[in-house]
Each structure stands twice: as structure tokens, then as C-alpha cells.
Protein backbone atom coordinates (compact mmCIF):
# COMPACT_ATOMS: atom_id res chain seq x y z
CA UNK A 1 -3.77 10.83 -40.68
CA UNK A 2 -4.53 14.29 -39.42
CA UNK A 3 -7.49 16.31 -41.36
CA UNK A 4 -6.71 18.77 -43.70
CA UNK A 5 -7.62 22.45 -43.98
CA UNK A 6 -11.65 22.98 -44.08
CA UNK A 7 -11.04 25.15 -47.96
CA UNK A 8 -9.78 21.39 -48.65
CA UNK A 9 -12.94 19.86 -51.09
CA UNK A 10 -10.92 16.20 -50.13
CA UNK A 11 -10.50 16.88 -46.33
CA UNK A 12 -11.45 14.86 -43.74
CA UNK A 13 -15.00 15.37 -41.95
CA UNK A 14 -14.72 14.85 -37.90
CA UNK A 15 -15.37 10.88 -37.34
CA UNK A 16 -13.51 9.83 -40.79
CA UNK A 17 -11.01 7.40 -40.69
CA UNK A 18 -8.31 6.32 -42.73
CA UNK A 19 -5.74 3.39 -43.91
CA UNK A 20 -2.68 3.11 -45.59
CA UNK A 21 -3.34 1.88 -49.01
CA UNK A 22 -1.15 -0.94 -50.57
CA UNK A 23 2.40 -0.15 -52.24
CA UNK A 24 1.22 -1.98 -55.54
CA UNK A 25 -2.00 -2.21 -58.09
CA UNK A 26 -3.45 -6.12 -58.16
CA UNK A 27 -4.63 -5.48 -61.85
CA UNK A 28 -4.73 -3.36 -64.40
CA UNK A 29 -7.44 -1.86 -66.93
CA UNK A 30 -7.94 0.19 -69.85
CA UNK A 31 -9.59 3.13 -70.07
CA UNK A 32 -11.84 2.48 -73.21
CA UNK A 33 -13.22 6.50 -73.35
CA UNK A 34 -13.78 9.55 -71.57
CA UNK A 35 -17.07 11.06 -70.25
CA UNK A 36 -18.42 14.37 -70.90
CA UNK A 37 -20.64 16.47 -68.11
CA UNK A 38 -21.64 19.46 -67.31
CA UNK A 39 -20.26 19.26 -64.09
CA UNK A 40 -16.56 20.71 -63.60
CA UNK A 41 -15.96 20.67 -60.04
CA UNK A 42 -16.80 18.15 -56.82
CA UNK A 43 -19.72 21.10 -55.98
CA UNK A 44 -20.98 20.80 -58.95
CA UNK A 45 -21.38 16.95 -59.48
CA UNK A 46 -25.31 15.88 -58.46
CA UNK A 47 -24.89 13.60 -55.44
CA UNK A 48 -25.97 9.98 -57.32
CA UNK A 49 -27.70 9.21 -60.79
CA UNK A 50 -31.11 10.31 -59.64
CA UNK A 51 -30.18 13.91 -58.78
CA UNK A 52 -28.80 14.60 -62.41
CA UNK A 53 -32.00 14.29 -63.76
CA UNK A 54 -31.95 14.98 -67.70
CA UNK A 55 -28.82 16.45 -67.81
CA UNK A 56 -27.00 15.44 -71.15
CA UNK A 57 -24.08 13.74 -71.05
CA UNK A 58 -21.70 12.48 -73.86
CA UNK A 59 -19.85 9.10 -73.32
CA UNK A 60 -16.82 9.22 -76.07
CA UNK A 61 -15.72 6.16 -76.48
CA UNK A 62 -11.93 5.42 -77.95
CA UNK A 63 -11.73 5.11 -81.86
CA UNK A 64 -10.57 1.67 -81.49
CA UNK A 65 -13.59 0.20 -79.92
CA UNK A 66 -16.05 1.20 -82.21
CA UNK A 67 -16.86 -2.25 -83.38
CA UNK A 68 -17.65 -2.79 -80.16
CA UNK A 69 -20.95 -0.48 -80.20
CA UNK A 70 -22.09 -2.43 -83.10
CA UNK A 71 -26.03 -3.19 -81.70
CA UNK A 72 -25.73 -1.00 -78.90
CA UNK A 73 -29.17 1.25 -79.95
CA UNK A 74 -30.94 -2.28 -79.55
CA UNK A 75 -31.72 -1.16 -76.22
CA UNK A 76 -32.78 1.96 -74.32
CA UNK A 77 -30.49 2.18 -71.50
CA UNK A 78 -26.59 1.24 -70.67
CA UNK A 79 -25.03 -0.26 -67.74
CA UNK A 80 -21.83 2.43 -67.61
CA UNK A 81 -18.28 1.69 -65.45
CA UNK A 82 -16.24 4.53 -64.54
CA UNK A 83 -13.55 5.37 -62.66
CA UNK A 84 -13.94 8.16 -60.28
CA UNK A 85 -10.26 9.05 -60.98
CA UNK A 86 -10.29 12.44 -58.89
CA UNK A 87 -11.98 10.97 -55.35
CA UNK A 88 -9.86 9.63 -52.48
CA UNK A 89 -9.12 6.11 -51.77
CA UNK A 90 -8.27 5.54 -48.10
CA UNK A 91 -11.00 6.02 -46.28
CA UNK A 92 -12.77 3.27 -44.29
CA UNK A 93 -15.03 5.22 -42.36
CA UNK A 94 -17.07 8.38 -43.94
CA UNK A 95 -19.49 10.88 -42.64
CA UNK A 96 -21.40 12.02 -46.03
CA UNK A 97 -23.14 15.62 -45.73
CA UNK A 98 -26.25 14.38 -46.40
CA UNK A 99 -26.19 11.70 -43.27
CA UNK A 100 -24.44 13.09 -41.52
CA UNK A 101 -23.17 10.09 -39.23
CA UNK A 102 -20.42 7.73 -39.88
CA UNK A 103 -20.57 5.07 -42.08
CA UNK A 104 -18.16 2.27 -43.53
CA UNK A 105 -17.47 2.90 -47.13
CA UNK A 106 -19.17 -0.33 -48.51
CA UNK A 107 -22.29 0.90 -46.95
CA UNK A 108 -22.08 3.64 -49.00
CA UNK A 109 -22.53 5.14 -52.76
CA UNK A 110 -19.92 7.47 -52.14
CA UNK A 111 -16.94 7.58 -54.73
CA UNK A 112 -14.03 7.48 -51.88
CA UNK A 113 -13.43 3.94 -51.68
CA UNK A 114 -10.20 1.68 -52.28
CA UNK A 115 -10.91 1.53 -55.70
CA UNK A 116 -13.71 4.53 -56.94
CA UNK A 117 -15.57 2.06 -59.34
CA UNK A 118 -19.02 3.86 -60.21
CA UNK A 119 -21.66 2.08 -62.05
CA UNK A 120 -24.79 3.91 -63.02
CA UNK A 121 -27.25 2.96 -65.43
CA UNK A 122 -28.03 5.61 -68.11
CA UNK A 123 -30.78 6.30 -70.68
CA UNK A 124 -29.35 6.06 -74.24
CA UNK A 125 -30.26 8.57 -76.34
CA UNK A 126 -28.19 8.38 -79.52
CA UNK A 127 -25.10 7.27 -80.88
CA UNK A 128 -23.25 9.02 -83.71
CA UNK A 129 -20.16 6.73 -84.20
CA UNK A 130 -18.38 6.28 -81.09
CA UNK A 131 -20.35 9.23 -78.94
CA UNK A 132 -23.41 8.11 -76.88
CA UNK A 133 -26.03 10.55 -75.49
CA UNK A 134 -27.02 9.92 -72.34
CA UNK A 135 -28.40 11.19 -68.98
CA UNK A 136 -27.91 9.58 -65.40
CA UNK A 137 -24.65 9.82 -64.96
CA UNK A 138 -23.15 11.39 -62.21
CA UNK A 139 -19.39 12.27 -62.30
CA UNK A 140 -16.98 15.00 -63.32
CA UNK A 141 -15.88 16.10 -66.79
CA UNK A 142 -13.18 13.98 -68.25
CA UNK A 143 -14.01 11.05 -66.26
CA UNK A 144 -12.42 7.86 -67.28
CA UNK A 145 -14.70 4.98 -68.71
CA UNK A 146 -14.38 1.57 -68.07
CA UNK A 147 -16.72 -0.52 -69.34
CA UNK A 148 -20.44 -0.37 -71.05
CA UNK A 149 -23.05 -3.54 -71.01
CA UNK A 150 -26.42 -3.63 -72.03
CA UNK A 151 -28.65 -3.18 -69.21
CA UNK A 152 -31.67 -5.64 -68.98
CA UNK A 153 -34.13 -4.91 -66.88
CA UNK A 154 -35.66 -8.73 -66.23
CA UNK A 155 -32.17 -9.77 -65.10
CA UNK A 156 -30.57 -6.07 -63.75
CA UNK A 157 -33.18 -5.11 -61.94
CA UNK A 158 -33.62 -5.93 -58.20
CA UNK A 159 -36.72 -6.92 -56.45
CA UNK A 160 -37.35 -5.46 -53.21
CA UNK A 161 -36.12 -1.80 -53.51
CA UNK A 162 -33.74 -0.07 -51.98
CA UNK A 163 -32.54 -0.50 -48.36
């Protein structure tokens, strides 16, 4: 595949590479909500959790799942799956800004990747029915969610650090 035009935000970076993805899905999901940021654009968007620092963020999460929240204040911070629903999916080698050397996409954080599956764990601030208030997230407005879980920190957290 040939790189697109530098004004492209989804072009390729020299050293990228890419695959042909697969004619059909393996599975299917449901979208249970939408997230709410400040961040419109792929500029905009803070690099990983970290970088959004306190930034307020509302997780509104579909009518029909509200039973599901029931106990969800019990702790102070949520394990939250999203789908990165606006990032590229056939790339097998990147070259991130911030590295900038190539690396495969499972050795990275980056949202281009087969299937752009974030997971960040956010501080919960308050629920009012089915919105959350959080911060740590780090993804465009109108960002699909997937999935919430309780995050515990004796059995979530890693020893050891980061790499």
C-alpha cells in the first residue's frame, strides 16, 4: 500500500507497513454507550491515559443497561473498553512520533491495530443514572464503549512496572 498525502492525519509514516485485513468480522459486540471528551480531533486526543490528566470525561451509558451500574460507586476507579472506532486497522509495523523507530503493533499502545480495543482505567467520580464522571480516558468524542468492570487494585495491578 502506497502512503498517502502528508495533510492525511491516517497516512503512513516512512517504515510503516501494512496487510490486507480479512473479508469477514469473527464476532460481534454491542456498543453498550458512548463516551464524551473534550477532545474532537486525532491532534487533540492526549497520547495515553496519563497525559489527560484531570480532564473530565462523561461515559453515557445506554438506557437499557442501567441495572447494570447498580453498585458501581462501591469503588473508586473503572476498568473502561472502548473501541477506537476512527483509527486504522492494517498496520503491522508503526513508527509513533514520539519513538520515532518502527515498532510491531502489539508492542505498542497505539490505537491502529487489527482490532482498536483500548482499555484504560479511570477515576470515578460520580454517577447520575446512567452518566459516569471520570478522568483518564484518552479517546475522541463519541467514542464507542464496550465494556466497564470494577477495577481492583490487589488483583489489576501489576508488579514490576512498566517495561
Amino acid at each position: 500500500m502506497s502512503a498517502s498525502s502528508a495533510n492525511d492525519e491516517f497516512g503512513l509514516r516512512p517504515g510503516e507497513i501494512t496487510v490486507a485485513l480479512p473479508e469477514r468480522f469473527d464476532a460481534g459486540v454491542y456498543f453498550i454507550g458512548t463516551i464524551r471528551t473534550p477532545w474532537k480531533t486525532r491532534a487533540e486526543c492526549p497520547r495515553n491515559p496519563r497525559e489527560a490528566g484531570d480532564a473530565v470525561c462523561t461515559i453515557e451509558v445506554d438506557p437499557r443497561y442501567a441495572q447494570a451500574l447498580a453498585g458501581i460507586e462501591a469503588g473508586s476507579h473503572l476498568v473502561v473498553l472502548y473501541f477506537m472506532d476512527r483509527a486504522r486497522r492494517d498496520l503491522v509495523v508503526q513508527v509513533p512520533r514520539h519513538l520515532g523507530e518502527a515498532r510491531g503493533t502489539f508492542a505498542l499502545r497505539s490505537p491502529v491495530r487489527p482490532n482498536p480495543i483500548a482499555l484504560s482505567v479511570a477515576r470515578l467520580l460520580k454517577r447520575e443514572g446512567t452518566k459516569l464522571t471520570v478522568t483518564g480516558l484518552d479517546c475522541l468524542d463519541g467514542t464507542p464503549l464496550l465494556d466497564l468492570k470494577p477495577y481492583y487494585p490487589t488483583v489489576d495491578a501489576a508488579a514490576g512496572g512498566e517495561p
